[in-house]
Structures are given as C-alpha cells and as structure tokens.
N, C-alpha and C. Protein backbone atom coordinates (compact mmCIF):
# COMPACT_ATOMS: atom_id res chain seq x y z
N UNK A 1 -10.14 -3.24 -6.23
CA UNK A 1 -10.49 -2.74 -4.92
C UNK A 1 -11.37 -3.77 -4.23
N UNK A 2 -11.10 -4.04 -2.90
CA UNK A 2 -11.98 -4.98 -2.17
C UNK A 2 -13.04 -4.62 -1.56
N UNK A 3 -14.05 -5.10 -1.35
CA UNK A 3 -15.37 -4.57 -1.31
C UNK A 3 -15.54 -5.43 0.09
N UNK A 4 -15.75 -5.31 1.71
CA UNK A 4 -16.23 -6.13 2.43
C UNK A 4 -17.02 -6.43 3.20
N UNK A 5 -17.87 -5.90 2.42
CA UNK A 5 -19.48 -5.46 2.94
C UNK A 5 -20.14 -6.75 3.45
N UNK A 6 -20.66 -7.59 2.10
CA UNK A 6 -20.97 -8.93 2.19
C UNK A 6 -20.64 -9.63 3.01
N UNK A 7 -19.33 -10.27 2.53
CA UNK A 7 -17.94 -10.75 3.31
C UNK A 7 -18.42 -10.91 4.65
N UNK A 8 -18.62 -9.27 5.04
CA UNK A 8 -17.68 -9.29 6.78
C UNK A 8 -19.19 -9.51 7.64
N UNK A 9 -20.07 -8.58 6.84
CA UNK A 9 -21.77 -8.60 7.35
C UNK A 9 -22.39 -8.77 6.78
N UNK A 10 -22.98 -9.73 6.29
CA UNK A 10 -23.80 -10.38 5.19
C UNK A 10 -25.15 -9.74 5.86
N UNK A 11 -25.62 -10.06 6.96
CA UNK A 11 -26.62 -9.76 7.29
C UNK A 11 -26.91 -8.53 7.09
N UNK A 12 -26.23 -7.35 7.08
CA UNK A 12 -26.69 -6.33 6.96
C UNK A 12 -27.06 -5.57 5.19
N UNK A 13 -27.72 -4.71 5.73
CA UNK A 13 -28.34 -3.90 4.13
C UNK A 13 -27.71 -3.35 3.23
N UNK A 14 -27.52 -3.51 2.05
CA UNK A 14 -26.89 -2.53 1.03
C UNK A 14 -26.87 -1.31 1.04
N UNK A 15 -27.86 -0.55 1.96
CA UNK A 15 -27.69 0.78 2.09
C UNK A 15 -26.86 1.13 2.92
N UNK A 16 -26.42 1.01 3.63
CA UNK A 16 -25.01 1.12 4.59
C UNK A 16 -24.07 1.59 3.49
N UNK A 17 -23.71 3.12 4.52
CA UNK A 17 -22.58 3.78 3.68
C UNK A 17 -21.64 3.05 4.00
N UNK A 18 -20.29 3.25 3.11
CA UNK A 18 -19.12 2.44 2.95
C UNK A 18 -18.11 3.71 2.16
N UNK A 19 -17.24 3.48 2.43
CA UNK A 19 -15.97 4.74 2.62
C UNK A 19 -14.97 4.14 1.89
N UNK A 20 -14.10 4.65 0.99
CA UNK A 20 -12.90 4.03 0.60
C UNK A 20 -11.46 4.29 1.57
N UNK A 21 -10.72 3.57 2.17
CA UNK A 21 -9.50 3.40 2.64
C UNK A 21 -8.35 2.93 1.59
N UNK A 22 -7.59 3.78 2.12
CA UNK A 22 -6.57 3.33 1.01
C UNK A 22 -5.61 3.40 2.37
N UNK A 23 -4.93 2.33 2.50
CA UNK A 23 -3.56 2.03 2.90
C UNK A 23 -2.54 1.23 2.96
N UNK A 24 -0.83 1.90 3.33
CA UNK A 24 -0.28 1.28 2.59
C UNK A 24 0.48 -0.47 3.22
N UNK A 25 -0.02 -1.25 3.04
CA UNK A 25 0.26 -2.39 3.67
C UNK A 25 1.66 -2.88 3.21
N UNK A 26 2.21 -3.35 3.89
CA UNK A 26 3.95 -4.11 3.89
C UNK A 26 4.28 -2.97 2.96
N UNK A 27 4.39 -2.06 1.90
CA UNK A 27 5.06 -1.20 1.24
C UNK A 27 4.11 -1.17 0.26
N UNK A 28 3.29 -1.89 0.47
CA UNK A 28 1.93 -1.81 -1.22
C UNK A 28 0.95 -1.06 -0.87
N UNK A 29 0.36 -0.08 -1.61
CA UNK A 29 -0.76 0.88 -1.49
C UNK A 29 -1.69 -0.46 -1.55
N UNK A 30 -3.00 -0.44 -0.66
CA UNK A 30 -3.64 -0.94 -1.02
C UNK A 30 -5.28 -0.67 -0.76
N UNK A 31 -6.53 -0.37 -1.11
CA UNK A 31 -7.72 0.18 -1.12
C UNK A 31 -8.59 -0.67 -1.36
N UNK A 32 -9.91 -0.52 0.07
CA UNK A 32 -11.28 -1.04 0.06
C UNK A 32 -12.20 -0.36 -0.14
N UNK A 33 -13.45 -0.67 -0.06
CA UNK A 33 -14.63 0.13 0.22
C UNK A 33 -14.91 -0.89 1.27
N UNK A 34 -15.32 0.12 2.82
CA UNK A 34 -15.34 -0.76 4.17
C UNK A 34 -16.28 0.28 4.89
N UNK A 35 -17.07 -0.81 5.90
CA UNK A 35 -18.37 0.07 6.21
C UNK A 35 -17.58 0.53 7.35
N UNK A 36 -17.68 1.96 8.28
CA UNK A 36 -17.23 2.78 9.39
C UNK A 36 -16.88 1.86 10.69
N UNK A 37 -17.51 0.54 10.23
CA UNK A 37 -17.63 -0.22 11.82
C UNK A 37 -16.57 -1.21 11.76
N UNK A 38 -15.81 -1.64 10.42
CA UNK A 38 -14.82 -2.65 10.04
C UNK A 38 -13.70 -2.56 10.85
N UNK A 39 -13.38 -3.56 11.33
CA UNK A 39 -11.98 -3.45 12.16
C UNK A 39 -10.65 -3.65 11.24
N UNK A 40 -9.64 -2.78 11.71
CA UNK A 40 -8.43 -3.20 10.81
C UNK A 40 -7.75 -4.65 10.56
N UNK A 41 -8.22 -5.31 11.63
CA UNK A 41 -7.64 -7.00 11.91
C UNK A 41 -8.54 -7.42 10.35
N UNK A 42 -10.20 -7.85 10.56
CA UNK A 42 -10.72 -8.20 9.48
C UNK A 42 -10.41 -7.43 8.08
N UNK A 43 -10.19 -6.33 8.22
CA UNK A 43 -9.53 -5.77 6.68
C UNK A 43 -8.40 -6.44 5.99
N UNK A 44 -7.16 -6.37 7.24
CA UNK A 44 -6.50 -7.13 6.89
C UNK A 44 -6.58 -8.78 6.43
N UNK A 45 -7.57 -9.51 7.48
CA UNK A 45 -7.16 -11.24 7.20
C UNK A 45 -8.61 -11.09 6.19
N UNK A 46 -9.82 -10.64 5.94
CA UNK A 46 -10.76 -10.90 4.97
C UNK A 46 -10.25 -10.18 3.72
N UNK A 47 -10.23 -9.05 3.88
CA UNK A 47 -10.06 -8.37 2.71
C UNK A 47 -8.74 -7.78 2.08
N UNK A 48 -7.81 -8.24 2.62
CA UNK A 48 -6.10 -8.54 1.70
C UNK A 48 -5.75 -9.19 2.24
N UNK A 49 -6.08 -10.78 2.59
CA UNK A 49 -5.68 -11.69 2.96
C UNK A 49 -4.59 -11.81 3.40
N UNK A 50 -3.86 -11.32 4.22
CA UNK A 50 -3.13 -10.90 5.68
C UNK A 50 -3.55 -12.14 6.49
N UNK A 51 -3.59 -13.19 6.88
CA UNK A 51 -3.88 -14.02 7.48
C UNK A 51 -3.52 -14.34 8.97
N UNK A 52 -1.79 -13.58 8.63
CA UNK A 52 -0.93 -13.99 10.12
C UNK A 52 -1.47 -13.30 10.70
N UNK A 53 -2.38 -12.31 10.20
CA UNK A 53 -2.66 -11.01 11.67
C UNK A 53 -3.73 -12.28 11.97
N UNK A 54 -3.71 -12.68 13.38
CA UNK A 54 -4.66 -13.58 14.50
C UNK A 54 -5.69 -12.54 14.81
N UNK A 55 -6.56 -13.40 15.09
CA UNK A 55 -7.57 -12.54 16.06
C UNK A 55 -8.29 -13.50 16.76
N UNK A 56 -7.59 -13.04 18.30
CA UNK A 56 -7.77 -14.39 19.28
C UNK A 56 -9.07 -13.54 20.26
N UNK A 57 -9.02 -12.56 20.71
CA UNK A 57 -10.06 -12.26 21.96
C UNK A 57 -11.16 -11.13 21.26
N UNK A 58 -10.24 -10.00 20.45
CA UNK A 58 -11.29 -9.04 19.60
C UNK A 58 -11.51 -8.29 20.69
N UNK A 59 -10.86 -7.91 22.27
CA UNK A 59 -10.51 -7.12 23.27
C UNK A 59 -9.73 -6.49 23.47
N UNK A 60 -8.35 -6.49 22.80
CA UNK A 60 -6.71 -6.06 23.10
C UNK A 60 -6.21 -7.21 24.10
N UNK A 61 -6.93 -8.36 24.32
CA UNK A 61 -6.40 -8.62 25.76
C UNK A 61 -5.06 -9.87 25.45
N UNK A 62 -5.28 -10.42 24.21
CA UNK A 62 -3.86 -11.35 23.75
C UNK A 62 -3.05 -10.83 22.84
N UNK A 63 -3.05 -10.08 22.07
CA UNK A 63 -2.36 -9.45 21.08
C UNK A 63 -1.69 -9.95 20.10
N UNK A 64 -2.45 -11.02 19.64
CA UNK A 64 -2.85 -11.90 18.27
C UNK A 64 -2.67 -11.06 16.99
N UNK A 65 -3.41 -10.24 16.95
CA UNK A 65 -3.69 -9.52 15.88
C UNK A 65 -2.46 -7.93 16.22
N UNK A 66 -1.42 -7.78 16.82
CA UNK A 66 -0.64 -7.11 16.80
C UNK A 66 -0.13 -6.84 14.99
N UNK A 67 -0.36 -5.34 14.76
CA UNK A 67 0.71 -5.38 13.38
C UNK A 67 1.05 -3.62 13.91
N UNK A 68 1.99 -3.36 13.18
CA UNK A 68 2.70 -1.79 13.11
C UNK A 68 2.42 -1.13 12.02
N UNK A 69 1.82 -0.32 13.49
CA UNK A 69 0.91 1.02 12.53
C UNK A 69 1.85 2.38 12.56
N UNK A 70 2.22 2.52 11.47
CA UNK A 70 2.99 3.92 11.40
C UNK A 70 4.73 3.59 12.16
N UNK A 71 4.69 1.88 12.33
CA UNK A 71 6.20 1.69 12.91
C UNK A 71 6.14 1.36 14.21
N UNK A 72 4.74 1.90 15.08
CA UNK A 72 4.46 1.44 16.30
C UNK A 72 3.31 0.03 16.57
N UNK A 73 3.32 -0.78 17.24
CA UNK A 73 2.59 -2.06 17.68
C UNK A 73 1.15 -1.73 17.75
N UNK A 74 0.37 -1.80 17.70
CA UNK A 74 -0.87 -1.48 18.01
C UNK A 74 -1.62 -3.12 17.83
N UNK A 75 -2.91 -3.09 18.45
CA UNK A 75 -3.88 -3.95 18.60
C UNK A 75 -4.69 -4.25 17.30
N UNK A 76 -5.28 -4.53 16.15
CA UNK A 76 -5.77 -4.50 15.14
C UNK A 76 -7.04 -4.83 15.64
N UNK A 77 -7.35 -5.35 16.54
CA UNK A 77 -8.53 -6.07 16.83
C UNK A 77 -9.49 -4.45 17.32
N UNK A 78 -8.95 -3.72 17.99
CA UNK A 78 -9.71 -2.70 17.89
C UNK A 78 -9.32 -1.29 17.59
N UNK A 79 -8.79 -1.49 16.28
CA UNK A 79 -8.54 -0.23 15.47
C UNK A 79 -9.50 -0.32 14.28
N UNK A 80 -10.51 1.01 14.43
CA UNK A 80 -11.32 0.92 12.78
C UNK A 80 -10.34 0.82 11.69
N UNK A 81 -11.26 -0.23 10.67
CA UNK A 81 -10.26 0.13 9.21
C UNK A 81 -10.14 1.70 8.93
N UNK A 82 -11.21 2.47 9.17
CA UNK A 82 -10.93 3.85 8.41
C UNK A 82 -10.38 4.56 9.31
N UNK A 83 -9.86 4.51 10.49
CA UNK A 83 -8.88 4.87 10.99
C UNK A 83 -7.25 4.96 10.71
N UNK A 84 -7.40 3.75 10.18
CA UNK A 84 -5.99 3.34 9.49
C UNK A 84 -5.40 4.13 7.69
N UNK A 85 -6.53 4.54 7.09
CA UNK A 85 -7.01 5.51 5.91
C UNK A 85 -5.12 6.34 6.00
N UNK A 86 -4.85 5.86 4.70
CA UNK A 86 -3.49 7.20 4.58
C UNK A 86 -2.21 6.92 5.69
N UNK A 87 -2.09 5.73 6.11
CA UNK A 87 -1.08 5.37 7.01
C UNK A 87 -0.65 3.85 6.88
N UNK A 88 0.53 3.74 6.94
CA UNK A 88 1.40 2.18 6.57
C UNK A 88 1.27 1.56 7.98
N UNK A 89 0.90 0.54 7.52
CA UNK A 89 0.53 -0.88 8.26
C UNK A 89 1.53 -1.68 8.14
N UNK A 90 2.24 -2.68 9.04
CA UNK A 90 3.06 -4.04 8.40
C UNK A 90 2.82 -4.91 9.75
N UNK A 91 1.89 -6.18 8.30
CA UNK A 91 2.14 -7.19 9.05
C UNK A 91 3.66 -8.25 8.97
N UNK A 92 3.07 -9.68 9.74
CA UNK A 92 4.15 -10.29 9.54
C UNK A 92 4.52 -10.94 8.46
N UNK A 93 3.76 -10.42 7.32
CA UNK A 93 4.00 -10.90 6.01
C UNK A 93 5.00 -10.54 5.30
N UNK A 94 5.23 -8.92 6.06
CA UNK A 94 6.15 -8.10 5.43
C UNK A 94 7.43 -8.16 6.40
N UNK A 95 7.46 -8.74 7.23
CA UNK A 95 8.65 -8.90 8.20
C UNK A 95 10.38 -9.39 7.43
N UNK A 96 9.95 -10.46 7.04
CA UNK A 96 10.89 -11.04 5.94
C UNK A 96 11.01 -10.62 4.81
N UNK A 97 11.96 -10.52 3.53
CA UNK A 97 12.20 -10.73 2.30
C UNK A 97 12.15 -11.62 1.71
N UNK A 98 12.04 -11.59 0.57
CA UNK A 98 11.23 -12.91 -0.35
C UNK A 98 12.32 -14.13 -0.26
N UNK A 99 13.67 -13.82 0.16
CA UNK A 99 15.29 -14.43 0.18
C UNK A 99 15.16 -15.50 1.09
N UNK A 100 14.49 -14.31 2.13
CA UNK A 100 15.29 -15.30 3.55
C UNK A 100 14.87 -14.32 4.92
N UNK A 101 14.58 -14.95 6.17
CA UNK A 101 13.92 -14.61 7.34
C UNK A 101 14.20 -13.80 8.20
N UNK A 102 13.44 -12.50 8.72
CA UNK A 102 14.31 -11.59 8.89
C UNK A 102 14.73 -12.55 10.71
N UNK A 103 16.22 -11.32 10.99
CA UNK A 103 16.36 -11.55 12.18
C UNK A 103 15.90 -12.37 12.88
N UNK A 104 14.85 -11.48 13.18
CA UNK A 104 13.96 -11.47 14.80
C UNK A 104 13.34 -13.43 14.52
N UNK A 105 12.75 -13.40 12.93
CA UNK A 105 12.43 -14.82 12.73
C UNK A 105 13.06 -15.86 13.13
N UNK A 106 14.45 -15.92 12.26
CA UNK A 106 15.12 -16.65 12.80
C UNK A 106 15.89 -17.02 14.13
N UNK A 107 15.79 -16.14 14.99
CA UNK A 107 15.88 -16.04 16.34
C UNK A 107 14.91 -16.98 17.17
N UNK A 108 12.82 -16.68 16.53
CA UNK A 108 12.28 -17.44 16.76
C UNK A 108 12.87 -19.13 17.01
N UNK A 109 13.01 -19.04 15.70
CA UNK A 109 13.16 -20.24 14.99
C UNK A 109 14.07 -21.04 15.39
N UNK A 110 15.45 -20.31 15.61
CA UNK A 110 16.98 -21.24 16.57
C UNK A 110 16.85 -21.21 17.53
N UNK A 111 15.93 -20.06 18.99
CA UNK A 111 16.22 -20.47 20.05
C UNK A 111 14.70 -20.77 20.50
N UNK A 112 13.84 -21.49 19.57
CA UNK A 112 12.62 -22.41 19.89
C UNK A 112 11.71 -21.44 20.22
N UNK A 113 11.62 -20.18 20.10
CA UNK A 113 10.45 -18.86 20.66
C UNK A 113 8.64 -19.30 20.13
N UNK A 114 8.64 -20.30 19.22
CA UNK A 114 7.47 -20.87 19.42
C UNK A 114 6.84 -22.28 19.49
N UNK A 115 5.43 -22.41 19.31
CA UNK A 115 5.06 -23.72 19.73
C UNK A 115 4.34 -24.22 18.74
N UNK A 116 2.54 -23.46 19.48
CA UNK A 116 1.93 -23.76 18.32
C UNK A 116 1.83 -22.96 17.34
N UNK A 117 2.13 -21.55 17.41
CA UNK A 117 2.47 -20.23 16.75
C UNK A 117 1.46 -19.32 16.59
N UNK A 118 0.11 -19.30 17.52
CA UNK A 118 -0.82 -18.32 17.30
C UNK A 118 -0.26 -17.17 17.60
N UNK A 119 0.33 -17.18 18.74
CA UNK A 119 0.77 -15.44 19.03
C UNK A 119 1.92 -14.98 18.65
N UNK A 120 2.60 -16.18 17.95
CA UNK A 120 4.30 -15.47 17.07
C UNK A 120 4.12 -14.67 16.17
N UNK A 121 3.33 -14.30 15.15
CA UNK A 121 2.87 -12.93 14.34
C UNK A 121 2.99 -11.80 15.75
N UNK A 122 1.83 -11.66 16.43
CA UNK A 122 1.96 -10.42 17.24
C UNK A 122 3.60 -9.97 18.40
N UNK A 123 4.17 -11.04 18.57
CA UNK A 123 5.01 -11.22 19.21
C UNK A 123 6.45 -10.42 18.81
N UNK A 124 6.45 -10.99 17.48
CA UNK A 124 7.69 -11.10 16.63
C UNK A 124 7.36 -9.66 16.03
N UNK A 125 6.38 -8.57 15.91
CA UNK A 125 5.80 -7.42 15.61
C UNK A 125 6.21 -6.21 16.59
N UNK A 126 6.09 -7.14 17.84
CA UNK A 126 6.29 -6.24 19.17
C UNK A 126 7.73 -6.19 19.16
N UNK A 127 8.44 -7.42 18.87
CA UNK A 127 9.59 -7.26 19.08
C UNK A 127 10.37 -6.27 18.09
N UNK A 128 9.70 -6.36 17.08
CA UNK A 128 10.30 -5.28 15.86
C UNK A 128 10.57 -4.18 16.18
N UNK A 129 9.21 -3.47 16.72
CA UNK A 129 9.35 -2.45 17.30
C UNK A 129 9.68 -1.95 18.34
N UNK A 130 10.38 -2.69 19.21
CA UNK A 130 11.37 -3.12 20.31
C UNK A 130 12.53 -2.26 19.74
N UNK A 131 13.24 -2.91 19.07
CA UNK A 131 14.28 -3.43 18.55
C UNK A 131 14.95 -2.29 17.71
N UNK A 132 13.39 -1.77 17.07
CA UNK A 132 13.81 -0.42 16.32
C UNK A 132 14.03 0.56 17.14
N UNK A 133 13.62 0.94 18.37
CA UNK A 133 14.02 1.74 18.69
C UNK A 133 14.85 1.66 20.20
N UNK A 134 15.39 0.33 20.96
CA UNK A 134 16.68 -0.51 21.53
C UNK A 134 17.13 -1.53 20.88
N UNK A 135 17.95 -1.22 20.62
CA UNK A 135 18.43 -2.26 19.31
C UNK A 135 19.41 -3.24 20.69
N UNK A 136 19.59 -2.64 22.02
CA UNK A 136 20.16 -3.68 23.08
C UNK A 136 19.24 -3.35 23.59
N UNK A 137 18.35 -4.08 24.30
CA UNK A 137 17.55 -4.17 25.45
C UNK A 137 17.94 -5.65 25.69
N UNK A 138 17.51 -5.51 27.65
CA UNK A 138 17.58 -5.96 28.48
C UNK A 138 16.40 -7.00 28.88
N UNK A 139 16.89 -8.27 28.90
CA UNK A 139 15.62 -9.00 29.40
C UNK A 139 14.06 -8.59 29.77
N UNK A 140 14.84 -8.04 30.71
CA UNK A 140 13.51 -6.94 31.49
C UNK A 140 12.46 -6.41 30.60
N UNK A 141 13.44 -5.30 29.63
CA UNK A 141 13.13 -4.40 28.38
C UNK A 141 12.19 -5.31 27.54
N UNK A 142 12.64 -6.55 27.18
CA UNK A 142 12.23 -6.68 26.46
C UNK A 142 10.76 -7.88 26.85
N UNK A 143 11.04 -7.64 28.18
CA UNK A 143 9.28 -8.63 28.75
C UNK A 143 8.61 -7.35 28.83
N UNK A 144 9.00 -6.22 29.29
CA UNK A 144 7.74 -5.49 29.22
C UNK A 144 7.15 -5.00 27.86
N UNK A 145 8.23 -4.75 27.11
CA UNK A 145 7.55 -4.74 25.70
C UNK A 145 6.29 -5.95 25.35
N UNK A 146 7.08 -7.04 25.22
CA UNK A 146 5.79 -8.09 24.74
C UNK A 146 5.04 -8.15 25.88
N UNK A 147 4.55 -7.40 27.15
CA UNK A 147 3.67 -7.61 28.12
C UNK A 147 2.10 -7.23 27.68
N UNK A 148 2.00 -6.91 26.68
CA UNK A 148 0.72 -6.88 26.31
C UNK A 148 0.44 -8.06 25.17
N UNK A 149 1.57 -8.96 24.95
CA UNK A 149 1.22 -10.43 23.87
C UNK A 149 1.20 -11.59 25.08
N UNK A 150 0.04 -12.28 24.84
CA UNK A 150 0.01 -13.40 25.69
C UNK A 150 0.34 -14.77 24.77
N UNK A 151 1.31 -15.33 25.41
CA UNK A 151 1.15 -16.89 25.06
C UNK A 151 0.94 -17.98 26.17
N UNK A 152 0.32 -19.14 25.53
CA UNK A 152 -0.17 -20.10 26.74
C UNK A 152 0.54 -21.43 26.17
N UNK A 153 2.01 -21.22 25.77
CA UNK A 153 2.54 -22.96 25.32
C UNK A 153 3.84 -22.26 26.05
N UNK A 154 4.54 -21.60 25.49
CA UNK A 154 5.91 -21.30 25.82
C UNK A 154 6.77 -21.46 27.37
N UNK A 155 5.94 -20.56 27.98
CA UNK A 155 6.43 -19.71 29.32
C UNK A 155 7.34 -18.77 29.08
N UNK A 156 7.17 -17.92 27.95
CA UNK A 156 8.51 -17.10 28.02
C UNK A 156 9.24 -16.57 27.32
N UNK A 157 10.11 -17.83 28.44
CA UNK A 157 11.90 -17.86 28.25
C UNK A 157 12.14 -17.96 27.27
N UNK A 158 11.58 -19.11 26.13
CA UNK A 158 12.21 -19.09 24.92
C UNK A 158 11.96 -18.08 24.00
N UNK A 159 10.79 -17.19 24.18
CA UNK A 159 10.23 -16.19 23.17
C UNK A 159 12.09 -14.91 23.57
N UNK A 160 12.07 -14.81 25.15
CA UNK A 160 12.89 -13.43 25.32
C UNK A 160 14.29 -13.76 24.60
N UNK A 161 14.03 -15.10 24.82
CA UNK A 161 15.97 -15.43 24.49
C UNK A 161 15.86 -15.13 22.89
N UNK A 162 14.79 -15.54 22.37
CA UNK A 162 14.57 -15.25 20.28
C UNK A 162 15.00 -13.97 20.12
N UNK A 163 14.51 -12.81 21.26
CA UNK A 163 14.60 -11.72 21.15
C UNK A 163 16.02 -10.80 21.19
N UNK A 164 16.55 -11.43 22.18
CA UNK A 164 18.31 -11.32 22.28
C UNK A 164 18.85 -11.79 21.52
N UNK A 165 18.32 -12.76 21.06
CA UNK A 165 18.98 -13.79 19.72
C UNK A 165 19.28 -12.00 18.73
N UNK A 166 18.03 -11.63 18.45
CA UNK A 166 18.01 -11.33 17.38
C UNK A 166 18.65 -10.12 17.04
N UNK A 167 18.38 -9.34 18.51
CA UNK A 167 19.23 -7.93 19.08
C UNK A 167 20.54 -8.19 18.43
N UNK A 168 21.42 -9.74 19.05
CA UNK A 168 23.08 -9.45 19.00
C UNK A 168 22.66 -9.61 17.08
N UNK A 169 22.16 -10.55 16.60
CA UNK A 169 22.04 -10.59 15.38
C UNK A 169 21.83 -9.27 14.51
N UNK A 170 20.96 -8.70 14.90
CA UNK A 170 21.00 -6.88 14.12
C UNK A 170 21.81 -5.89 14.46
N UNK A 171 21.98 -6.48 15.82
CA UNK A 171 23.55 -5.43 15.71
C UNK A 171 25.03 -6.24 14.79
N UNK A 172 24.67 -6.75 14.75
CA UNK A 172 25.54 -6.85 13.70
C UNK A 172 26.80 -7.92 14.02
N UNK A 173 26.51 -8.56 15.46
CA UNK A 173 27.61 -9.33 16.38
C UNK A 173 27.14 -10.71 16.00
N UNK A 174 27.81 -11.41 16.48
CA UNK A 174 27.69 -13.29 16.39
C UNK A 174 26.91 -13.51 17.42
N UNK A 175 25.65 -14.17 16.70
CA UNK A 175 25.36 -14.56 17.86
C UNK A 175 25.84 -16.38 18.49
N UNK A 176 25.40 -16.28 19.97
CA UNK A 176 26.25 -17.59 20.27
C UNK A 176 25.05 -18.58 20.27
C-alpha cells in the first residue's frame, strides 16, 4: 500500500489523518493511505506511478491530467483522491495492450495528432470517451469533445483527423 503523506507534503505533521482509498486503476485494484486534501492527478503520477496523467495548470484549464473516471473524462487535477475511493480510473497507460496500440493511438501516430506530446494522454482519453459513446462523430463532434484539452504545437487539424482516423478504424472499416 502507498503511503503519500511525506511524498506529496513533507512539510506537514504526522498527525494529519489519512484515509485508505482503494481504487481500481487500468483494471488493477489498487490502495493508498492519502491525506483528504490529495488530488487524484498526484495519486496517480506520485503514488502509482501513472506518469502520463500531466499536470499542466492544477485549474481544469488544459486538461493534461484528463483520465476516465467511471468511463467518463474528468479533470484529475481537481478531483480529491478520496473521492475517487471504490471507482475505476483509466489512464493512458491502460489505453493500449501489452501487443500493440490501441486505435485511437495509432491514429495519433499515422495522421501526426502530436508534437511535443504533453496533452496527447488527456486528448487521446477524451477521445476514448468520444468514441465510446459516437463511435461516428463529426468533425464538429469531435472538437467539441476535446474543447476542454488545450494544445499549443498542433493547431488541431492533425489531433481531429487522429480522431476520424480512429472512428473508421473501430468501426471496423479501412481506413484511408
């Protein structure tokens, strides 16, 4: 069990209550002892080394730290860890199989959807959950979805086209 008391606030006192969370990350149960104030982003990248989850502003305002909570996108940067207590998380760790890259990745990946890659974890998260529940969406569809992930290399175009990439790809068609 991970302990991230130290870790996360060194400065603070050992007397500080601390709560156990147990949840289940990419498909693995997994349990801390985390003080009430811990955010789910640092649970994840300090204390089960989850790394891809970013944490760029710690506002909601880039959506860096995007992972799916319960299947839906959420912000990690300001969700308590013990909020998250008894509910499946997936980051982009769990996106792929140990084989080979899911979809939406390789979509990234052939139609150039990133650069320097800070916001492709939250991106490629949003799009998941896009995807799961329009498996065709529409350009449009699918900018307003990622309208709460900011990137500052791309412009875009290449992220939406990854996204169509990946649509015709899970449905099951060729893509061109």
């Amino acid at each position: 069990m991970t302990s991230l008391n130290e870790e996360v606030f060194p400065e603070q006192a050992s007397d500080i209550p601390v709560r156990t969370v147990t949840i289940t990350v990419n498909g693995e149960k997994r349990s801390a002892n985390v003080e009430p104030r811990l955010l789910l982003a640092h649970l994840l990248r300090q204390g089960f080394k989850m790394t891809g989850t970013h944490t760029g502003c710690d506002t909601t305002n880039c959506g860096a730290c995007t992972v799916l909570f319960d299947g839906k996108p959420i912000k990690s940067c300001t969700m308590l860890a013990v909020q998250a207590d008894g509910h499946d998380v997936m980051t982009i760790e769990g996106l792929a199989s140990a084989s080979e890259l899911h979809p939406i990745q390789e979509g990234f990946k052939d139609e150039h959807g990133l650069q320097c890659g800070f916001c492709t974890p939250g991106m490629m998260l949003t799009a998941k959950a896009l995807l799961d529940v329009n498996p065709n969406p529409t350009e449009d569809e699918i900018r307003w979805a990622l309208s709460g992930n900011l990137c500052r290399c791309t412009g875009y175009q290449n992220i939406v086209k990854s996204v169509l990439w990946a649509a015709v790809k899970l449905r099951g068609q060729a893509a061109n």
